[in-house]
Protein backbone atom coordinates (compact mmCIF):
# COMPACT_ATOMS: atom_id res chain seq x y z
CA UNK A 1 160.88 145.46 138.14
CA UNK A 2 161.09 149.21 137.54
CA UNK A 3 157.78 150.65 136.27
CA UNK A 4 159.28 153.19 133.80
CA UNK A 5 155.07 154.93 133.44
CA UNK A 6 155.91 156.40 137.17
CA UNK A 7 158.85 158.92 137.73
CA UNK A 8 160.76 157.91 140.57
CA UNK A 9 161.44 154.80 142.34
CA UNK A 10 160.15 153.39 145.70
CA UNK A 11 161.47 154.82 148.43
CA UNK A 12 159.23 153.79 151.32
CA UNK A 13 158.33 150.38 152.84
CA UNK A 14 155.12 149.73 154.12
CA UNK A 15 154.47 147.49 157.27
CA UNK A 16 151.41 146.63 158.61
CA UNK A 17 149.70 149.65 156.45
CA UNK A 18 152.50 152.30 157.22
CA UNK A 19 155.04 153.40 155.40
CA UNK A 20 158.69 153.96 156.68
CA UNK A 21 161.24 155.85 154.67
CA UNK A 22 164.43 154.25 153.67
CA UNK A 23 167.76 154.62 152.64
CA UNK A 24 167.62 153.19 148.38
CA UNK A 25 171.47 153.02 147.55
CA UNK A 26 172.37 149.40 146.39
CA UNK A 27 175.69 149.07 148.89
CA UNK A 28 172.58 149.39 151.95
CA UNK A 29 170.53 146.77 150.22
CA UNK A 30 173.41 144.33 149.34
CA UNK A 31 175.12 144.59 152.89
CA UNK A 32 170.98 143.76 154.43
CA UNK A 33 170.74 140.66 151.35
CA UNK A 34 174.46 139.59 152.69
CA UNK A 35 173.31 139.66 156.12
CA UNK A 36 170.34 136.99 155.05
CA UNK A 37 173.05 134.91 154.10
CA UNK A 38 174.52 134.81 157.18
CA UNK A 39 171.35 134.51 159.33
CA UNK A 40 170.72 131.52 157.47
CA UNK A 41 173.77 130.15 158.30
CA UNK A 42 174.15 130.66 161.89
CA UNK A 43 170.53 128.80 162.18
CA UNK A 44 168.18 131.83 161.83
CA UNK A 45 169.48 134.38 164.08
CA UNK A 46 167.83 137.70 163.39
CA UNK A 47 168.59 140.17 160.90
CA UNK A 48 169.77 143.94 161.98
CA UNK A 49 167.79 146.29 159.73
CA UNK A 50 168.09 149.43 161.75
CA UNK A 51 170.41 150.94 159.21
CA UNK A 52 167.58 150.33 156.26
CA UNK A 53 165.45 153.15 157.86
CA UNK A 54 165.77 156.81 157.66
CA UNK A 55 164.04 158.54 159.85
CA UNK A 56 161.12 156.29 162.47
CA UNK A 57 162.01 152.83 162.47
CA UNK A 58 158.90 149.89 162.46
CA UNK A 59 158.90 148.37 166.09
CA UNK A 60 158.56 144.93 164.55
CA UNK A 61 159.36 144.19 161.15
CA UNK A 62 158.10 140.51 159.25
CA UNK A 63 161.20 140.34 156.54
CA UNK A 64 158.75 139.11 153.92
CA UNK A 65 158.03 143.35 154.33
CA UNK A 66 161.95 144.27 153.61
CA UNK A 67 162.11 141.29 150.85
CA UNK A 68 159.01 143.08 148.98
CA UNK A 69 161.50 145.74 148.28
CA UNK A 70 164.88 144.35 148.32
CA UNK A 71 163.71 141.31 145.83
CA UNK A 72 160.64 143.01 143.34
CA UNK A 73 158.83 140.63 141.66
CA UNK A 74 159.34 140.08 138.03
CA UNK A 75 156.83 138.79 135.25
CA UNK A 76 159.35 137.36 133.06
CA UNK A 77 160.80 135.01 132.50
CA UNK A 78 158.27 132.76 134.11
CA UNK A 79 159.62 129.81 136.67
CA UNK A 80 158.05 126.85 134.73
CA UNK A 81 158.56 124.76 138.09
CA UNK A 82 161.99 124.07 138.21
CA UNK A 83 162.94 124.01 141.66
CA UNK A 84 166.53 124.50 142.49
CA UNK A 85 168.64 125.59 145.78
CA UNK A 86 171.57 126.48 143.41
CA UNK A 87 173.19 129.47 144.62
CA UNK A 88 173.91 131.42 141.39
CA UNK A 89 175.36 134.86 142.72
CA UNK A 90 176.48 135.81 145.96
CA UNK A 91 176.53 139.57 146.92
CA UNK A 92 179.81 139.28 148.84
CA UNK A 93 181.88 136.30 147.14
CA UNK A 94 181.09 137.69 143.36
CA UNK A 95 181.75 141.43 144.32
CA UNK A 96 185.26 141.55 142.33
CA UNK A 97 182.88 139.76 139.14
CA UNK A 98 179.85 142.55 139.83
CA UNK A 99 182.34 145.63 140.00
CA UNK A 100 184.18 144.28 137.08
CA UNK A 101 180.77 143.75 135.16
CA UNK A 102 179.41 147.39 135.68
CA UNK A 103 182.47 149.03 135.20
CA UNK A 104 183.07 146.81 131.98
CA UNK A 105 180.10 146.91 130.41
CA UNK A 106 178.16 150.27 131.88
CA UNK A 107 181.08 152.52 132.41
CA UNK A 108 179.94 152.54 135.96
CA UNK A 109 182.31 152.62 139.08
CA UNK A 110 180.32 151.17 142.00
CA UNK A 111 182.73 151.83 144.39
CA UNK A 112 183.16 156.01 143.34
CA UNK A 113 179.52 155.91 142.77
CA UNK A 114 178.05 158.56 145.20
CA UNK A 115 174.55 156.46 145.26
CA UNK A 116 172.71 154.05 142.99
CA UNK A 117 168.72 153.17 143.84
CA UNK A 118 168.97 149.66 144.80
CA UNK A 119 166.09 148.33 141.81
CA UNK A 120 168.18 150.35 139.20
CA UNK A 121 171.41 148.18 140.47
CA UNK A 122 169.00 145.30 140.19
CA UNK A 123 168.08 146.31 136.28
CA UNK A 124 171.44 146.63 135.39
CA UNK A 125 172.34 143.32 137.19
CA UNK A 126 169.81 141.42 135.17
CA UNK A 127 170.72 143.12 132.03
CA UNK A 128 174.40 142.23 131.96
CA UNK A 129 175.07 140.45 128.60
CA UNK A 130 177.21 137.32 128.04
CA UNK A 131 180.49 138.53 127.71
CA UNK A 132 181.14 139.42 131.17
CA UNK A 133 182.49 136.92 133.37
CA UNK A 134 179.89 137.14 136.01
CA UNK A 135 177.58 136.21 133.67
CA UNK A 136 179.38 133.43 132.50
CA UNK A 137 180.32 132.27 136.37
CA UNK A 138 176.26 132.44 136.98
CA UNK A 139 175.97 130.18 134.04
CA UNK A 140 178.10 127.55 134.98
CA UNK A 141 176.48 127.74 138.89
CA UNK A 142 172.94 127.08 137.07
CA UNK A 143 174.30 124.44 134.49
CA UNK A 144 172.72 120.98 134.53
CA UNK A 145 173.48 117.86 132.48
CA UNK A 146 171.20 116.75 130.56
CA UNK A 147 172.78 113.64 129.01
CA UNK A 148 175.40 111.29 130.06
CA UNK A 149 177.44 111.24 126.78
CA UNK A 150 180.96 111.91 127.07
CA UNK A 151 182.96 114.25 129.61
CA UNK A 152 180.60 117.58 129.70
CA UNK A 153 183.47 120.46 130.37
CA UNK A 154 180.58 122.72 131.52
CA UNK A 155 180.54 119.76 134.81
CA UNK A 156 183.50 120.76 135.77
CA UNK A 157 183.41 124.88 135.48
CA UNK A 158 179.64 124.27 137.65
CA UNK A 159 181.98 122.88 139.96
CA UNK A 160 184.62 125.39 139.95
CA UNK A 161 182.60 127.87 140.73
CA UNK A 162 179.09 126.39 142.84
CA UNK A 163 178.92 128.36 145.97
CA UNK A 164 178.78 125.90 149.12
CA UNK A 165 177.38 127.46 152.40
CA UNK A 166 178.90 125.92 155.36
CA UNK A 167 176.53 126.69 158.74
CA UNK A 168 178.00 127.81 162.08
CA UNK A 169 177.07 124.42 163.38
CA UNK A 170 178.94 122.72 160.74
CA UNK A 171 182.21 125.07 160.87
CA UNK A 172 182.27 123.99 164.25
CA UNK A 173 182.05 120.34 163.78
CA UNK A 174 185.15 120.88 161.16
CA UNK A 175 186.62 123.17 163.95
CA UNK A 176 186.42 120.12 166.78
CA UNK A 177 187.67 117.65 164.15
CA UNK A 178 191.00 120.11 163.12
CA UNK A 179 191.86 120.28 167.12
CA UNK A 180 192.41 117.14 167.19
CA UNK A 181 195.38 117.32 164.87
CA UNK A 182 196.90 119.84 166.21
């Protein structure tokens, strides 16, 4: 959340009392939330944030630290409990739908964009109305039937466009099974 009372945004990261400068642009943050993705996937494996830091880098780094800045807290709206491991935007699958958005609705080109701070990308993200398509795709990722009337068309766009993660261990399994055939 930006706090618009202080001029500036964050530009330092503070681990274990110190803080370490870092590099704000939105393409540094999205390639380190992309590579959390992928450490996920391959079972954990660590995370290279050497590029995140300007000048001294921290000799160890918890990533609850990095996700302080690279995920700010919001007050609203408020999570009323609903838990849910729906992925509903995906830095590097929905980058056509997030260029398209900005440069749709802001007028901004994010790939001729010399820098953008990564918590104004963030604003911007959140503030994209309706009629963009991202939007819309986010919707239909977060959609849940409520009822069991009738054929619910909205079913079949979550489908369409639900992100499924498939882990290293599992894209091997598939791997194994496809040699077979061959």
């Amino acid at each position: 959340m930006i706090d618009l009372t202080n001029k500036g945004l964050p530009n330092v990261i503070t681990i274990d009392g110190k803080p370490f400068s870092i590099f704000t642009d939105f393409r540094v943050w999205m390639k380190f939330e992309i590579s959390v993705v992928h450490s996920k996937l391959e079972g954990g494996s660590q995370v290279e944030i050497g590029y995140l830091f300007k000048n001294e880098r921290p000799t160890f780094c918890n990533i609850e630290d990095l996700f302080v800045f690279s995920r700010p807290k919001n007050v609203l709206p408020r999570d009323f409990g609903h838990e849910s491991d729906v992925i509903a935007l995906d830095y590097e699958i929905d980058s056509d739908l997030i260029y398209a958005a900005f440069l749709g609705q802001y007028g901004i080109d994010l790939v001729d964009i010399d820098e953008l701070h990564w918590h104004k990308f963030l604003a911007l993200l959140r503030g994209l109305n309706d009629s963009t398509l991202l939007h819309q795709v986010m919707q239909y990722r977060c959609y849940e039937k409520t009822s069991r009337k009738d054929v619910d068309p909205y079913e079949r766009l979550r489908s369409m466009w639900e992100i499924e993660y498939i882990t290293k261990a599992e894209q091997d399994e598939i791997d194994e099974v496809n040699a077979m055939f061959k």
